[in-house]
C-alpha atoms as a PDB file:
ATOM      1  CA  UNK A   1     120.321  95.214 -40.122  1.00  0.00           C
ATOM      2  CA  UNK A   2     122.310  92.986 -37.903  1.00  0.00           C
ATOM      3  CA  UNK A   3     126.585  92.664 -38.141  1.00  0.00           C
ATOM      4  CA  UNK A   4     125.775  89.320 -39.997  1.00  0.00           C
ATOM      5  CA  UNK A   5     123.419  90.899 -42.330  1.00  0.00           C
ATOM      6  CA  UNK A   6     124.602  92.285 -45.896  1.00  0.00           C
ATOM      7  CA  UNK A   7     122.900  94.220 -48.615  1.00  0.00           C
ATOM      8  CA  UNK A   8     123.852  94.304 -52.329  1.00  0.00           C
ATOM      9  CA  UNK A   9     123.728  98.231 -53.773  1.00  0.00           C
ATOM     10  CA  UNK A  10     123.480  98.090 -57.345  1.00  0.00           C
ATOM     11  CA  UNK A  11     125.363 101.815 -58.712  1.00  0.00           C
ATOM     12  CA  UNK A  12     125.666 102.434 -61.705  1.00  0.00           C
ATOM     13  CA  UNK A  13     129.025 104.179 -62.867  1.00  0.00           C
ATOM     14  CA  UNK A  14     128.771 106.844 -65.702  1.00  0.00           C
ATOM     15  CA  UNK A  15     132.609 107.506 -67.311  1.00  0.00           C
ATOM     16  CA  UNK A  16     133.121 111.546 -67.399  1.00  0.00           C
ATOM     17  CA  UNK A  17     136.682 112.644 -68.946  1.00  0.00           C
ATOM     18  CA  UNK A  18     137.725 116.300 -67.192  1.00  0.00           C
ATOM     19  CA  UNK A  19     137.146 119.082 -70.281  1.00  0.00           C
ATOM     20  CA  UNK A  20     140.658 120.606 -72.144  1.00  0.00           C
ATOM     21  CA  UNK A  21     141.106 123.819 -73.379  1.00  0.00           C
ATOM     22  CA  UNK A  22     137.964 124.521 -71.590  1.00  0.00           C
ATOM     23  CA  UNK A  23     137.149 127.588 -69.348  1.00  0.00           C
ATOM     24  CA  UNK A  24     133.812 128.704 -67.888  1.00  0.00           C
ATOM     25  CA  UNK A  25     132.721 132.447 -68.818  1.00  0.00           C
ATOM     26  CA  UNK A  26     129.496 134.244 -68.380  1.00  0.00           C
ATOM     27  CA  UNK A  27     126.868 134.490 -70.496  1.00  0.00           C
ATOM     28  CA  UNK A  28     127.502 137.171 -73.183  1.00  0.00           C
ATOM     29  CA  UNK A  29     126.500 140.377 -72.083  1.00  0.00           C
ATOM     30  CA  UNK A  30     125.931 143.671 -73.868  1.00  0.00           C
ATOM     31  CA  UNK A  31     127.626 146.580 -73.687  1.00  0.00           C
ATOM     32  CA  UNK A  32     127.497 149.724 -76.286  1.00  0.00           C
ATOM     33  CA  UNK A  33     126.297 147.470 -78.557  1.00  0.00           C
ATOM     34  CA  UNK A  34     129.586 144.938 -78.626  1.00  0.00           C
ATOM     35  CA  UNK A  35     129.038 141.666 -76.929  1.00  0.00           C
ATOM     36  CA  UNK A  36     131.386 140.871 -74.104  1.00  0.00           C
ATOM     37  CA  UNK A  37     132.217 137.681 -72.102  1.00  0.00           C
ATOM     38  CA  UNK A  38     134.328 137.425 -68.788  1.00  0.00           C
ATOM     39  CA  UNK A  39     136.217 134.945 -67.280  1.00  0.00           C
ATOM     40  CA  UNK A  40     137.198 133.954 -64.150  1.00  0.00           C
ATOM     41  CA  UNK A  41     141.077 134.815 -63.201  1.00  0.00           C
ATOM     42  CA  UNK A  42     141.870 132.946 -59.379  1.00  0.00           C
ATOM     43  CA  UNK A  43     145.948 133.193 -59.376  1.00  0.00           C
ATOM     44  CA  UNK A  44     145.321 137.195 -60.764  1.00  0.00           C
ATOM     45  CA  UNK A  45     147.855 138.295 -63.612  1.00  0.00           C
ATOM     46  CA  UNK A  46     149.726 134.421 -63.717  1.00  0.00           C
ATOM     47  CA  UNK A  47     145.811 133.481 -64.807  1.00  0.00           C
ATOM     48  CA  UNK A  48     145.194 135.500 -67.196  1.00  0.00           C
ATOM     49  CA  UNK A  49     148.673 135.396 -69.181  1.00  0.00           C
ATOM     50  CA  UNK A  50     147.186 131.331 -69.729  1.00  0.00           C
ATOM     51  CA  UNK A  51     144.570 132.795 -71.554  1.00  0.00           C
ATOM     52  CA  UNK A  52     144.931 136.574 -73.032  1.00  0.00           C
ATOM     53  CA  UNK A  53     146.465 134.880 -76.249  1.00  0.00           C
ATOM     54  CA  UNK A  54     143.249 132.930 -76.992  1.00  0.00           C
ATOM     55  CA  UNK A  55     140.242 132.978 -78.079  1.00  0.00           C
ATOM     56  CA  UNK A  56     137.098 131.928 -76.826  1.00  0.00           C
ATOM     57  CA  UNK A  57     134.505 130.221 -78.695  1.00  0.00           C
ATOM     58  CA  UNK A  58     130.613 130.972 -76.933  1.00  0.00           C
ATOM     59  CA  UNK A  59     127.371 129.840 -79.488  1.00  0.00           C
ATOM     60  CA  UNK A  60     129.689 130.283 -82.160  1.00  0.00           C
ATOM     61  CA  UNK A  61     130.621 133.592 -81.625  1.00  0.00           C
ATOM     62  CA  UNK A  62     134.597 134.173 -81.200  1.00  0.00           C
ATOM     63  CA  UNK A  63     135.988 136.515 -78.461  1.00  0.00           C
ATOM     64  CA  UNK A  64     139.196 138.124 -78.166  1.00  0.00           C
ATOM     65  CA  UNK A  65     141.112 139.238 -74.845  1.00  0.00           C
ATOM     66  CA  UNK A  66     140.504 143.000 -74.098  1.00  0.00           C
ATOM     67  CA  UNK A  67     141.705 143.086 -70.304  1.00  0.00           C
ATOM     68  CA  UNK A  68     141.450 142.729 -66.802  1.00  0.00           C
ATOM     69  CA  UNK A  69     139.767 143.625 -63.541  1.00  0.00           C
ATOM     70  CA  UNK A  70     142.214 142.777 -61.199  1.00  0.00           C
ATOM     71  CA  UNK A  71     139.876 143.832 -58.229  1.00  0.00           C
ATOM     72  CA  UNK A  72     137.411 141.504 -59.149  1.00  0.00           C
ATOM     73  CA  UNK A  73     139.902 138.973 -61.005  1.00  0.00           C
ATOM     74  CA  UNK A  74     137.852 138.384 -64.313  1.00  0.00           C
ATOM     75  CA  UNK A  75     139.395 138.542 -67.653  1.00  0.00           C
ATOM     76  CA  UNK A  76     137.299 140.543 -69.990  1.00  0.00           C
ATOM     77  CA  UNK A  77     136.918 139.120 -73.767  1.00  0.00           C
ATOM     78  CA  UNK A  78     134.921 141.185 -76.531  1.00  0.00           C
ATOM     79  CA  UNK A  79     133.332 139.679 -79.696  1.00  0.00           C
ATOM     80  CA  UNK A  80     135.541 140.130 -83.025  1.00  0.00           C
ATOM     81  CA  UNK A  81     132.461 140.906 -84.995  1.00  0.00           C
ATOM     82  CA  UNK A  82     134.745 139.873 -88.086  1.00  0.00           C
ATOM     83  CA  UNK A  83     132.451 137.419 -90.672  1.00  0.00           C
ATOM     84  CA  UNK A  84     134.705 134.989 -92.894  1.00  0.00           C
ATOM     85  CA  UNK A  85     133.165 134.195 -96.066  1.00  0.00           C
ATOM     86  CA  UNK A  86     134.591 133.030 -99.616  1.00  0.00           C
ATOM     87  CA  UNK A  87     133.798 135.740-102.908  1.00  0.00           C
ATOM     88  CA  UNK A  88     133.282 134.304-105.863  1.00  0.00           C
ATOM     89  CA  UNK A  89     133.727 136.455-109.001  1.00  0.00           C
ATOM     90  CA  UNK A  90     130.945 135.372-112.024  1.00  0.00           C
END
C-alpha cells in the first residue's frame, strides 16, 4: 500500500450501556450447608459500606451482607433461605 493508496474498513459498532446497581460476585459456594457469595471490596471498608445494606440477587436466590475479609478484601453475602408465598384460607 502506497501513501496515495486508501482502503475502506467496514466495522461494525455494537451500542453497550455500562450495568447499574450491578456488582460481580462468585459463583455461590457451599458452606455448612448455607450458600454463600463474595464480592470483591478494592477501596477496603469505604467499599463495602456501598454495599453491606443490600442485597444481592444471583439465579434468583437473594443474599444478605454477613461480613468482611479485610485481608483478602471480599465482602461475604449468605443466602436468606426465607420463601415468600401468599396462604389462602378455604
Amino acid at each position: 500500500m502506497t501513501a496515495s493508496e486508501s482502503y475502506c474498513i467496514l466495522v461494525l459498532m455494537t451500542e453497550g450501556r455500562i450495568a447499574t446497581n450491578k456488582v460481580t460476585v462468585t459463583k455461590p459456594i457451599s458452606i455448612d450447608g448455607q450458600l454463600y457469595i463474595e464480592v470483591q471490596v478494592p477501596d477496603g471498608w469505604d467499599s463495602v459500606k456501598k454495599i453491606m445494606d443490600k442485597v444481592i440477587e444471583v439465579n434468583s436466590l437473594d443474599f444478605s451482607y454477613t461480613g468482611w475479609d479485610s485481608d483478602r478484601n471480599i465482602a461475604c453475602f449468605k443466602h436468606n433461605n426465607r420463601t415468600i408465598g401468599i396462604i389462602k384460607s378455604h
